[in-house]
PDB file of N, CA and C in Angstrom:
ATOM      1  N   UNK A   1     272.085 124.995 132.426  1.00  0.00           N
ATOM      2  CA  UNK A   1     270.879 124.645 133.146  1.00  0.00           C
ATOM      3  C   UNK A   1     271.083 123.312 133.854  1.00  0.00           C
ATOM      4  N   UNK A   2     270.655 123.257 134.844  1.00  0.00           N
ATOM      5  CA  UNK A   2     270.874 121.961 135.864  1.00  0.00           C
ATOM      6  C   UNK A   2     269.655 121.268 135.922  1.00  0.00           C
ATOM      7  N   UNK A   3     269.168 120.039 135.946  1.00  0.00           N
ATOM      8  CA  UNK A   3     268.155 119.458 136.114  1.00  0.00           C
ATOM      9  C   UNK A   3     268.206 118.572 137.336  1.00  0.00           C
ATOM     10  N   UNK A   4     266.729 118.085 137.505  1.00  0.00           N
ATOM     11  CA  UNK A   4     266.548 117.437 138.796  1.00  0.00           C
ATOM     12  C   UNK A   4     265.899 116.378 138.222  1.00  0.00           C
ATOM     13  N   UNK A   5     266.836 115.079 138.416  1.00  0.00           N
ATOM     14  CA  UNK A   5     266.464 113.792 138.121  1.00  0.00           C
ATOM     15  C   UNK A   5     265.566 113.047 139.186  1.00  0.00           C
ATOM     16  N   UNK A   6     264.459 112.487 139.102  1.00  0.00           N
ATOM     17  CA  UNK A   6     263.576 111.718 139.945  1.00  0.00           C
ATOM     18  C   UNK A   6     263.109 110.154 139.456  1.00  0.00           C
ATOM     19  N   UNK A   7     262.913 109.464 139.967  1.00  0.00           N
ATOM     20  CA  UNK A   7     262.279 108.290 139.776  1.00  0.00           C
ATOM     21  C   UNK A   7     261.415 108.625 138.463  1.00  0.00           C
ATOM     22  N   UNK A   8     260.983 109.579 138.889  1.00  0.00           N
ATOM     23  CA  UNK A   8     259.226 109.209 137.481  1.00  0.00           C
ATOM     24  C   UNK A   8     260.283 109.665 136.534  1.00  0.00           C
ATOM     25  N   UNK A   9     261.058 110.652 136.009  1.00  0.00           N
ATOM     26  CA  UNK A   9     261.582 111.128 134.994  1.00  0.00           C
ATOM     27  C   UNK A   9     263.069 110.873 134.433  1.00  0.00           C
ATOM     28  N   UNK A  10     263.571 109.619 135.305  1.00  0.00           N
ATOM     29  CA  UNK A  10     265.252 109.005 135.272  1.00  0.00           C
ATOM     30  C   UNK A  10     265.085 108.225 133.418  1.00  0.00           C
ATOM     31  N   UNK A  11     264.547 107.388 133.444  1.00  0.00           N
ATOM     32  CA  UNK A  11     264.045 106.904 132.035  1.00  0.00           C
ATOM     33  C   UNK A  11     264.144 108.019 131.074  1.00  0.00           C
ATOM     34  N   UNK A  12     263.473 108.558 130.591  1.00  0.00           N
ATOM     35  CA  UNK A  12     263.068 109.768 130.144  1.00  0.00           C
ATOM     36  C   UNK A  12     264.349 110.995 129.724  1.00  0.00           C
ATOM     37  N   UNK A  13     264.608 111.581 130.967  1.00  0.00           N
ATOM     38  CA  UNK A  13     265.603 112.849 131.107  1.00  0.00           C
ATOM     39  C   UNK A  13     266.728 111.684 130.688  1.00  0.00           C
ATOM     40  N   UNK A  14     267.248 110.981 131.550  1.00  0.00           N
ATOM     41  CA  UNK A  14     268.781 110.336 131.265  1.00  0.00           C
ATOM     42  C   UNK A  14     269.080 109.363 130.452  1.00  0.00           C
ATOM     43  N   UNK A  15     268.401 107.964 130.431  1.00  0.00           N
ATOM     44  CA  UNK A  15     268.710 106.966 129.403  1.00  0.00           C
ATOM     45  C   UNK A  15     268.149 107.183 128.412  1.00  0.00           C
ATOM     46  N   UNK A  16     266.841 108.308 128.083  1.00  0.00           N
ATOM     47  CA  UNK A  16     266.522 108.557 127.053  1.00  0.00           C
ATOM     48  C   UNK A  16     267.430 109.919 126.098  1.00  0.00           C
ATOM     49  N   UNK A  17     268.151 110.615 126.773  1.00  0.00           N
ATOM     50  CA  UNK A  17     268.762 111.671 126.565  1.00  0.00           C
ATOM     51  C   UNK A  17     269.157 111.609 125.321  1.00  0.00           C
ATOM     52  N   UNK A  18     269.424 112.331 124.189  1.00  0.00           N
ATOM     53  CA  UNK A  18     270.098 111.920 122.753  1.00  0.00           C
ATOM     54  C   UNK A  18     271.136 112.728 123.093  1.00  0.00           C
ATOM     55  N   UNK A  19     271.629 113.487 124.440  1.00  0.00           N
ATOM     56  CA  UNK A  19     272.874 113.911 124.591  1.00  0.00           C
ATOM     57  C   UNK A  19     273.496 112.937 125.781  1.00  0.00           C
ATOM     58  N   UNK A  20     275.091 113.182 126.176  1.00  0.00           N
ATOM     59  CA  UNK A  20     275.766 112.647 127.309  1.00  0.00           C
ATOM     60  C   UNK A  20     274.956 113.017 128.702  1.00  0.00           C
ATOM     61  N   UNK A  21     274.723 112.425 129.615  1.00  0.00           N
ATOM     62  CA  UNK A  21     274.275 112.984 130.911  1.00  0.00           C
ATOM     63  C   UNK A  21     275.144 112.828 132.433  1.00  0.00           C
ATOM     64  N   UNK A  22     275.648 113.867 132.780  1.00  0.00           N
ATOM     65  CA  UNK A  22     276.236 113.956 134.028  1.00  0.00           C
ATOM     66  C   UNK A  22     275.129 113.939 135.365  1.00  0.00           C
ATOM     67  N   UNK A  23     274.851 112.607 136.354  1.00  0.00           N
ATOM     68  CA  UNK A  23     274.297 112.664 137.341  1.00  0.00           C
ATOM     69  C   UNK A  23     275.041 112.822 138.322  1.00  0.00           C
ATOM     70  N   UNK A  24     274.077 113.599 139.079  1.00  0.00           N
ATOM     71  CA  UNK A  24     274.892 114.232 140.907  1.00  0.00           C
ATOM     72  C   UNK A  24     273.916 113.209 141.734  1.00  0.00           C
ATOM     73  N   UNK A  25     274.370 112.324 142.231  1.00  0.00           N
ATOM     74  CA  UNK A  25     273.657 111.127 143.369  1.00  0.00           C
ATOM     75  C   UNK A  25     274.118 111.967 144.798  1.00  0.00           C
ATOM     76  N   UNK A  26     273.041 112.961 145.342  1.00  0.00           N
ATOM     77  CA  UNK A  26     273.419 113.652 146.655  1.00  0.00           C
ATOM     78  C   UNK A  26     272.596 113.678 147.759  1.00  0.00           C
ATOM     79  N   UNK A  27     272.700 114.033 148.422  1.00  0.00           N
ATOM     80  CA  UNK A  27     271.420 113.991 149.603  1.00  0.00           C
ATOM     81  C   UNK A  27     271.846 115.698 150.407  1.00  0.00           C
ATOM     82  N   UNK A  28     270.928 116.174 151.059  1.00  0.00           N
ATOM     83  CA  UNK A  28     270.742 117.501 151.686  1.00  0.00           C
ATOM     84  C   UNK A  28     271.758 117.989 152.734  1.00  0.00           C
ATOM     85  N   UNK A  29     272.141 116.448 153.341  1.00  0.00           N
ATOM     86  CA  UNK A  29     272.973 116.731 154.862  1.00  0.00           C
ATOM     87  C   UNK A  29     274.202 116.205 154.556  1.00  0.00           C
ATOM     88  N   UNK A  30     274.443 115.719 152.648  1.00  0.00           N
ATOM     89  CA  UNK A  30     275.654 115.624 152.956  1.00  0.00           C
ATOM     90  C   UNK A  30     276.675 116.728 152.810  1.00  0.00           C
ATOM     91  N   UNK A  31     277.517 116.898 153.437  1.00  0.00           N
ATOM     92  CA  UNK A  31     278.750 118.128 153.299  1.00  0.00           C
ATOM     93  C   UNK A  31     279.360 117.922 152.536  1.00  0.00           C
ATOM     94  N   UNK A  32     280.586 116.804 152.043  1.00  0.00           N
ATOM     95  CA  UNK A  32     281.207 116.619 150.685  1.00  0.00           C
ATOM     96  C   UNK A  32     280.066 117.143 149.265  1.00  0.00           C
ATOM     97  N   UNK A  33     278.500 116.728 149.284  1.00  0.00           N
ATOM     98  CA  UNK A  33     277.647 116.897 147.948  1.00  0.00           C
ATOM     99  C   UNK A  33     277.650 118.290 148.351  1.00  0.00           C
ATOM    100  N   UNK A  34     277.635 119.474 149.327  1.00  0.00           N
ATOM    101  CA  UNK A  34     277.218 120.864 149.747  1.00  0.00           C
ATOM    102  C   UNK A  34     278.581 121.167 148.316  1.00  0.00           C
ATOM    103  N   UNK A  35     279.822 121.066 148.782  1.00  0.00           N
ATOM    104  CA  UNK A  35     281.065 121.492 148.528  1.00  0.00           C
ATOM    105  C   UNK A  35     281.135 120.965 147.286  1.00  0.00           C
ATOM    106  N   UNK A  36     280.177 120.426 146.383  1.00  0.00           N
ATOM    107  CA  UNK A  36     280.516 119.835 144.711  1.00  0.00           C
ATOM    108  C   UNK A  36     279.277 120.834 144.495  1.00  0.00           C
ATOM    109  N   UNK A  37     278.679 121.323 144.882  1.00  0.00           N
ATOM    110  CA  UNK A  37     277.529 122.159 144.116  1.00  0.00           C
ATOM    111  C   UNK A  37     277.826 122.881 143.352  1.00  0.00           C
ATOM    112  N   UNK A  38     279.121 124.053 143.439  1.00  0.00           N
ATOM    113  CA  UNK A  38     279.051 124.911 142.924  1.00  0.00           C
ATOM    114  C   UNK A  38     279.977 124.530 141.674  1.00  0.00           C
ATOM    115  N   UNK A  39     280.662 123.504 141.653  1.00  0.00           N
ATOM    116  CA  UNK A  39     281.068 122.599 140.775  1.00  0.00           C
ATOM    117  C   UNK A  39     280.045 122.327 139.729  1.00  0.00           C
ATOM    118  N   UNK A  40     279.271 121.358 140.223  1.00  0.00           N
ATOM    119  CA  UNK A  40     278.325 121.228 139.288  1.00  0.00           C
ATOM    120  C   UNK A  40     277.579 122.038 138.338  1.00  0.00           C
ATOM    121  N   UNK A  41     277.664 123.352 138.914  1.00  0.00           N
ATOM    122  CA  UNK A  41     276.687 124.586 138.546  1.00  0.00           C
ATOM    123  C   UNK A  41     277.436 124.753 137.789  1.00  0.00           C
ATOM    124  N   UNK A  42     278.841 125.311 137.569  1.00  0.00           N
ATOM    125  CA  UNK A  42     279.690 125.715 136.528  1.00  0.00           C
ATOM    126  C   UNK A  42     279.704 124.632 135.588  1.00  0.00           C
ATOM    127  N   UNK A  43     279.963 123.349 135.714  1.00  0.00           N
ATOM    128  CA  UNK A  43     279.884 122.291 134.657  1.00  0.00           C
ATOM    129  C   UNK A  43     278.723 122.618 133.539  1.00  0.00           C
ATOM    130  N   UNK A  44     277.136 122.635 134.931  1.00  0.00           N
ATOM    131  CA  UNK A  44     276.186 122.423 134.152  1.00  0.00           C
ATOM    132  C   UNK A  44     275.698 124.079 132.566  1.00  0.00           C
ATOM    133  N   UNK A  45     276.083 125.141 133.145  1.00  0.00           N
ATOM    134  CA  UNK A  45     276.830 125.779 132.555  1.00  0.00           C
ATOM    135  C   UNK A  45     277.541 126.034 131.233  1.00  0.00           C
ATOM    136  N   UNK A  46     278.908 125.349 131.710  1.00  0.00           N
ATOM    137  CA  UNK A  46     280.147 125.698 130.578  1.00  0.00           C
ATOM    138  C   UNK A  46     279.754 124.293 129.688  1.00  0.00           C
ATOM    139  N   UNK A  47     278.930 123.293 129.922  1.00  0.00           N
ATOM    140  CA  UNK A  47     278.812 122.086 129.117  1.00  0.00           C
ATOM    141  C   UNK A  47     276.986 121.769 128.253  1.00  0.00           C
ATOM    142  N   UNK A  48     276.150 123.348 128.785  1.00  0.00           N
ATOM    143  CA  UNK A  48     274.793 123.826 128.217  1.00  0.00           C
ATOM    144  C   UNK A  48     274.756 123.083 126.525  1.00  0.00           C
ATOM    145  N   UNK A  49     273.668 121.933 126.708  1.00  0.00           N
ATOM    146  CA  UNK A  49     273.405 121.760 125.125  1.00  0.00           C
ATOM    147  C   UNK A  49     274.482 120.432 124.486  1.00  0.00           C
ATOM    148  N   UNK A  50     276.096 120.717 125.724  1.00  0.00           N
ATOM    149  CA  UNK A  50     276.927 119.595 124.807  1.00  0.00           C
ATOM    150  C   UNK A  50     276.601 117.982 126.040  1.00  0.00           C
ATOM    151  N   UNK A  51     276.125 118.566 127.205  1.00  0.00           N
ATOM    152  CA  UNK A  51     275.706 117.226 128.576  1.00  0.00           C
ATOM    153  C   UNK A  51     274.810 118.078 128.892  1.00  0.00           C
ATOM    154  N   UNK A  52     273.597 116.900 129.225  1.00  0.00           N
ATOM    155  CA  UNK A  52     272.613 117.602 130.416  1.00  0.00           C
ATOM    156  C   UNK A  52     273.272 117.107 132.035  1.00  0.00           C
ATOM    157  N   UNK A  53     273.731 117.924 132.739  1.00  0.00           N
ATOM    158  CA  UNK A  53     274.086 117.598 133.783  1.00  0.00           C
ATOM    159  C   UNK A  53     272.359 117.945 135.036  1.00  0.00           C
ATOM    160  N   UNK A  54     272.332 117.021 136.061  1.00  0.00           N
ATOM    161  CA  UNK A  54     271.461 117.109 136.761  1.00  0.00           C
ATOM    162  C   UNK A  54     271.724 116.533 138.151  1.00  0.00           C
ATOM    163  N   UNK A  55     270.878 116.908 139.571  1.00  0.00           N
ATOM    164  CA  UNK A  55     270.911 116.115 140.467  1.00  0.00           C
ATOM    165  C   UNK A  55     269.995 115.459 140.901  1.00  0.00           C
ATOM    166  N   UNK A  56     270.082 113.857 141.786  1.00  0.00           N
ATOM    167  CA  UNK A  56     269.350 112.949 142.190  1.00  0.00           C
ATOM    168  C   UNK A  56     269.442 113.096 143.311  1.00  0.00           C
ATOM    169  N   UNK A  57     268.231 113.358 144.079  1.00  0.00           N
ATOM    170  CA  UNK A  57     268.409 113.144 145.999  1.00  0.00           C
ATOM    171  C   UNK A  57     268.331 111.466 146.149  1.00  0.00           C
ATOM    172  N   UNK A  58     269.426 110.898 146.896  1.00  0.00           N
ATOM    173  CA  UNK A  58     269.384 109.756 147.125  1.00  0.00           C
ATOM    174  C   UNK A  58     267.904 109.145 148.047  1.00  0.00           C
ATOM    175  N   UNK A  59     267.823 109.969 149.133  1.00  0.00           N
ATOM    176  CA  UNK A  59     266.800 110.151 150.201  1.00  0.00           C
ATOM    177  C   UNK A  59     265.578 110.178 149.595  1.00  0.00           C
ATOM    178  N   UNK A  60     265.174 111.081 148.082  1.00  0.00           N
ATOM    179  CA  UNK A  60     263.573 111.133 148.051  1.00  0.00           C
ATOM    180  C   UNK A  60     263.799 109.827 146.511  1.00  0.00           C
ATOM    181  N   UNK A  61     264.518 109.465 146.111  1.00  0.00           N
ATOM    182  CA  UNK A  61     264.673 108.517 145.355  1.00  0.00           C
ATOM    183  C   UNK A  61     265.447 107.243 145.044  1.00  0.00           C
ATOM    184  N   UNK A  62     265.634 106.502 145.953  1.00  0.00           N
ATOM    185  CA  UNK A  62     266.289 105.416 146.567  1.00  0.00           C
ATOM    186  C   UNK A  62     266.806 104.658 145.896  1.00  0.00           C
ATOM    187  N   UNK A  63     265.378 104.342 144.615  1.00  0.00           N
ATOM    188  CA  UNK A  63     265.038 103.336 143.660  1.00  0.00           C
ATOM    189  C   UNK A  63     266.677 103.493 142.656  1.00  0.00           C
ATOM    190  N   UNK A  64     266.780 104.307 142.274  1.00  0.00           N
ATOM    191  CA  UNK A  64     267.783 104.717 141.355  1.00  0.00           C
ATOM    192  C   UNK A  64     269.200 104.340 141.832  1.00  0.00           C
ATOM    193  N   UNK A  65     268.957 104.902 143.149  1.00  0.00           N
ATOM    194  CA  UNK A  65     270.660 104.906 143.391  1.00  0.00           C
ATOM    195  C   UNK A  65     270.664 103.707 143.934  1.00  0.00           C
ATOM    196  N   UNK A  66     269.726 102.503 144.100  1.00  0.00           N
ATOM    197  CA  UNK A  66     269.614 101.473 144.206  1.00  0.00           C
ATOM    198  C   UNK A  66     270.058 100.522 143.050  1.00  0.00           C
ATOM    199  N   UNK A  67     269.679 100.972 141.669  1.00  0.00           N
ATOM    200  CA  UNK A  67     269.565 100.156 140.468  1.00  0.00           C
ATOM    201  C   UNK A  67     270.989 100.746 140.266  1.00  0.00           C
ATOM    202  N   UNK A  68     272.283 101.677 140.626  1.00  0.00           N
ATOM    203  CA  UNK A  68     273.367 101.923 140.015  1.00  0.00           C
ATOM    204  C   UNK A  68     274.652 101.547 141.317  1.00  0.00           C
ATOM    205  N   UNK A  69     273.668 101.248 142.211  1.00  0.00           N
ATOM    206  CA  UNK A  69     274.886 100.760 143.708  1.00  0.00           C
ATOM    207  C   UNK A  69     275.528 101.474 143.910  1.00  0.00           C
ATOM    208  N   UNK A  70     274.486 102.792 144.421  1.00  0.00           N
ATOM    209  CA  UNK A  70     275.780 103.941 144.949  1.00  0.00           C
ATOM    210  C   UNK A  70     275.337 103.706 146.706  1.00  0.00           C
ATOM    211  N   UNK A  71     276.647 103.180 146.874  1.00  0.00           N
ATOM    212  CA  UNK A  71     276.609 103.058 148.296  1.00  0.00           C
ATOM    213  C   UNK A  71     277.012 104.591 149.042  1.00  0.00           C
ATOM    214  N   UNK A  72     277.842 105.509 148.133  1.00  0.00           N
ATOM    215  CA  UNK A  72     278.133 106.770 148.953  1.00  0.00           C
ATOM    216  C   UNK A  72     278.115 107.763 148.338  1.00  0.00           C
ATOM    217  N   UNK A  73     277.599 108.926 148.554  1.00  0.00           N
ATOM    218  CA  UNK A  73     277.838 110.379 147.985  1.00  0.00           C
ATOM    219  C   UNK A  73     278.857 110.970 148.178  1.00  0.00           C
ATOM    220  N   UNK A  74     278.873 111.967 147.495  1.00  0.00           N
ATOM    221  CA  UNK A  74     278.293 112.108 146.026  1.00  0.00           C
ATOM    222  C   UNK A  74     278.779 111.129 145.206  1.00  0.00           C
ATOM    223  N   UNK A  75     278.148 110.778 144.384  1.00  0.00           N
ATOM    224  CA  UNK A  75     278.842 109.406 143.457  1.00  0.00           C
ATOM    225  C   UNK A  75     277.733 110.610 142.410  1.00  0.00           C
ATOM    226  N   UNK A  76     278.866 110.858 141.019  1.00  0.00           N
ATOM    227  CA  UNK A  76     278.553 111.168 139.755  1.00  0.00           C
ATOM    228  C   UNK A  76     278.597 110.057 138.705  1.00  0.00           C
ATOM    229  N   UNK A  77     277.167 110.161 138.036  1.00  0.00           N
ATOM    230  CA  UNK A  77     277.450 108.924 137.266  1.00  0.00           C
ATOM    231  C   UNK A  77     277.363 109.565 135.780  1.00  0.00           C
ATOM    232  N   UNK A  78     277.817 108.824 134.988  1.00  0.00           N
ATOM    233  CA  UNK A  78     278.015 109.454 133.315  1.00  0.00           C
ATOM    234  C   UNK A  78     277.410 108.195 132.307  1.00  0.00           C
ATOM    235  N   UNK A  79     276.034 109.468 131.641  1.00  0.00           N
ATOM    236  CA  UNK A  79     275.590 107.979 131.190  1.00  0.00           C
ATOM    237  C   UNK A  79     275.679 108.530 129.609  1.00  0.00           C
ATOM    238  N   UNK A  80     275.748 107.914 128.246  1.00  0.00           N
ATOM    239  CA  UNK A  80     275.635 107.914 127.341  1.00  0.00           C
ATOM    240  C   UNK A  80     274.586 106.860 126.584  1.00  0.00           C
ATOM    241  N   UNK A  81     274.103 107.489 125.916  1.00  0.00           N
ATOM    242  CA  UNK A  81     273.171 106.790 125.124  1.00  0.00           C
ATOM    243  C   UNK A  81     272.602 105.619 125.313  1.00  0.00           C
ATOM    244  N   UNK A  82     272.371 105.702 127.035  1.00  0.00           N
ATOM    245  CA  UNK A  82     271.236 105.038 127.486  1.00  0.00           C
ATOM    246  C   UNK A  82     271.845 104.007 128.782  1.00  0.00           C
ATOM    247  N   UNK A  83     273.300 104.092 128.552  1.00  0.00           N
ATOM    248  CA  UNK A  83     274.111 103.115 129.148  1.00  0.00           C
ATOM    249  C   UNK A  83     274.819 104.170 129.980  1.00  0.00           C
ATOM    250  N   UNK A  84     275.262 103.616 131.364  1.00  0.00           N
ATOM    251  CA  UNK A  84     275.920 103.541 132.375  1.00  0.00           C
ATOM    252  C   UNK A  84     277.742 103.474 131.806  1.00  0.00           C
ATOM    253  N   UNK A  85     278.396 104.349 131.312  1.00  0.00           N
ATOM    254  CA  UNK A  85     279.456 104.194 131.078  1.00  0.00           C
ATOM    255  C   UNK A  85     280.870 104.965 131.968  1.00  0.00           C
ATOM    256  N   UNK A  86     280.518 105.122 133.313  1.00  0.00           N
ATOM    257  CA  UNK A  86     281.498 105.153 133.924  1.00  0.00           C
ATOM    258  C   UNK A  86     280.727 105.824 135.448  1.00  0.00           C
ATOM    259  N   UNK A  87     281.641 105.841 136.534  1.00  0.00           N
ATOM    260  CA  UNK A  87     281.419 106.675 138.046  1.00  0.00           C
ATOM    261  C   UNK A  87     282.708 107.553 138.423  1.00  0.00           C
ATOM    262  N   UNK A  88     282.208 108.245 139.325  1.00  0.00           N
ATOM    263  CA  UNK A  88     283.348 109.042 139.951  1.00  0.00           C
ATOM    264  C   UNK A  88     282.593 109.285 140.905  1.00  0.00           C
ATOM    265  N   UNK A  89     283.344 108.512 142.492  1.00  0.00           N
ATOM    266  CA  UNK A  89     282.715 108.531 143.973  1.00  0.00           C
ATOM    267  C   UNK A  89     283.607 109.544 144.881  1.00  0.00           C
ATOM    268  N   UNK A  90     282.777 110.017 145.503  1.00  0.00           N
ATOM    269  CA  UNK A  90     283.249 111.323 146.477  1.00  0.00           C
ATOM    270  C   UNK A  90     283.669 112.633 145.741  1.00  0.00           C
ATOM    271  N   UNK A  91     283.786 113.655 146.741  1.00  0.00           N
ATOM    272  CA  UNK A  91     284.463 115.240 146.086  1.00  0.00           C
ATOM    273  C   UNK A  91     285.442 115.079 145.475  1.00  0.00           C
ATOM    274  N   UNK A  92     285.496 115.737 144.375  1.00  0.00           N
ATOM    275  CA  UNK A  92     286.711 115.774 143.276  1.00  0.00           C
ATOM    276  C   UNK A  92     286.935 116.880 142.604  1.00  0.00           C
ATOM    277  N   UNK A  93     288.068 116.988 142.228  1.00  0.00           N
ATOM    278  CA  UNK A  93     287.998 118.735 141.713  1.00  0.00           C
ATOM    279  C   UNK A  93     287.552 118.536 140.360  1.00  0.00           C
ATOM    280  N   UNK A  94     287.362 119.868 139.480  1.00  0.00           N
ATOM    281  CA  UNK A  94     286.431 119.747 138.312  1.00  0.00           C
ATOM    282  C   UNK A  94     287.080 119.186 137.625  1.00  0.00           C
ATOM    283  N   UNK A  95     288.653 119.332 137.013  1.00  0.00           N
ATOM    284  CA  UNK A  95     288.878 118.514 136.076  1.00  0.00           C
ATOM    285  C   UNK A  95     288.762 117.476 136.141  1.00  0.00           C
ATOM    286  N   UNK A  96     288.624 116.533 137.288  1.00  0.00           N
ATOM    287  CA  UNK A  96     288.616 114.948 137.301  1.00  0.00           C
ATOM    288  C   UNK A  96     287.304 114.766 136.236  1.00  0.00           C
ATOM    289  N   UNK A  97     285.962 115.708 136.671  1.00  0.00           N
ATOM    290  CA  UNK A  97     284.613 115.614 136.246  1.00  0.00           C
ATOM    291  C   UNK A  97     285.325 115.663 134.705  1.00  0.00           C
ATOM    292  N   UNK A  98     285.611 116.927 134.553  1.00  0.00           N
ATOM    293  CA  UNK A  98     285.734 117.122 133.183  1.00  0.00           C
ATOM    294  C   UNK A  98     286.264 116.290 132.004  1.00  0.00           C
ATOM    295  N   UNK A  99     287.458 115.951 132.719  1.00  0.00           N
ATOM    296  CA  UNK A  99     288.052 115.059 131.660  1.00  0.00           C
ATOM    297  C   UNK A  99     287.131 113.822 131.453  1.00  0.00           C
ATOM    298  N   UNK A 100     286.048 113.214 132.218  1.00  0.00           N
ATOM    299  CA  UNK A 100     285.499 112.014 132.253  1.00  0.00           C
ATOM    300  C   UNK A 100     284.269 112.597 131.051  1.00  0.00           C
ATOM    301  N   UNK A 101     283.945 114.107 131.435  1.00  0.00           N
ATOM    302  CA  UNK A 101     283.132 114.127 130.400  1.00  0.00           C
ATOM    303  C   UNK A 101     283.954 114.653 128.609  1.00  0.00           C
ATOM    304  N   UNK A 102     284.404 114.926 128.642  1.00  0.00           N
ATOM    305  CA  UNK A 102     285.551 115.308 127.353  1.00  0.00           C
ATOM    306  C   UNK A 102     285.419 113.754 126.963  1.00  0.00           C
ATOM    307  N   UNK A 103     285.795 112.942 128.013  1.00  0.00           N
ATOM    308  CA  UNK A 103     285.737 111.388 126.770  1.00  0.00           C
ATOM    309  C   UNK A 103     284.281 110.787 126.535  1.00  0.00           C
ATOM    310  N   UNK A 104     283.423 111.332 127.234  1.00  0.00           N
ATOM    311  CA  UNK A 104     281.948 111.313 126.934  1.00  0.00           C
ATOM    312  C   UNK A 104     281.395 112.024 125.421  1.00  0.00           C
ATOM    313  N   UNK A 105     282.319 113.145 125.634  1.00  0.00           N
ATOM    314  CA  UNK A 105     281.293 113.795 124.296  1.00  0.00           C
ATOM    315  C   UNK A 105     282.383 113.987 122.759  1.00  0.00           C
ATOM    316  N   UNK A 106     283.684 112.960 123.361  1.00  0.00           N
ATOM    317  CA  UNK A 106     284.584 113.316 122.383  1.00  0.00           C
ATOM    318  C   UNK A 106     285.107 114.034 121.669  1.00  0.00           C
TER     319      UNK A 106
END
């Protein structure tokens, strides 16, 4: 299951998470975030229950990708237990994702 992270519910869904959380920082017109979608979908998926993976529109929520300095999409961010513990900026193939989350959920 994929979720949709927003301003009102970033607190909450992600730093509150008692699991690992994979964020997608994307916007509508970008083409590199088009070409990680279906990426993400399989992640969100094959990793059900062990990461909540979700996406953030940069465009309808600014605030966020403001407070983590994502100057470019897609920028995936990986947060654990409330903290900001790593990025991965631009398209990347899945294992890059993966292995970042494998040391997330150990």
């Amino acid at each position: 299951m994929e979720y949709t992270f927003t301003t009102d519910n970033f607190d909450t869904e992600v730093l509150g998470s008692d699991i690992p959380v994979l964020v997608d920082f994307y916007a509508d017109w970008c083409g590199p975030c088009k070409m990680m979608g279906p990426v993400i979908d399989q992640i969100a998926n094959e990793y059900e229950g062990k990461v909540k993976v979700g996406k953030l529109n940069v465009d309808n929520d600014p605030e966020i990708a403001q407070r983590y300095r994502v100057m470019s999409i897609p920028t995936f961010l990986f947060v654990k237990g409330g903290e900001a513990i790593g990025t991965s900026i631009g398209a990347v193939d899945k294992a890059t994702l993966e292995g970042k989350i494998k040391e997330m959920i150990g």
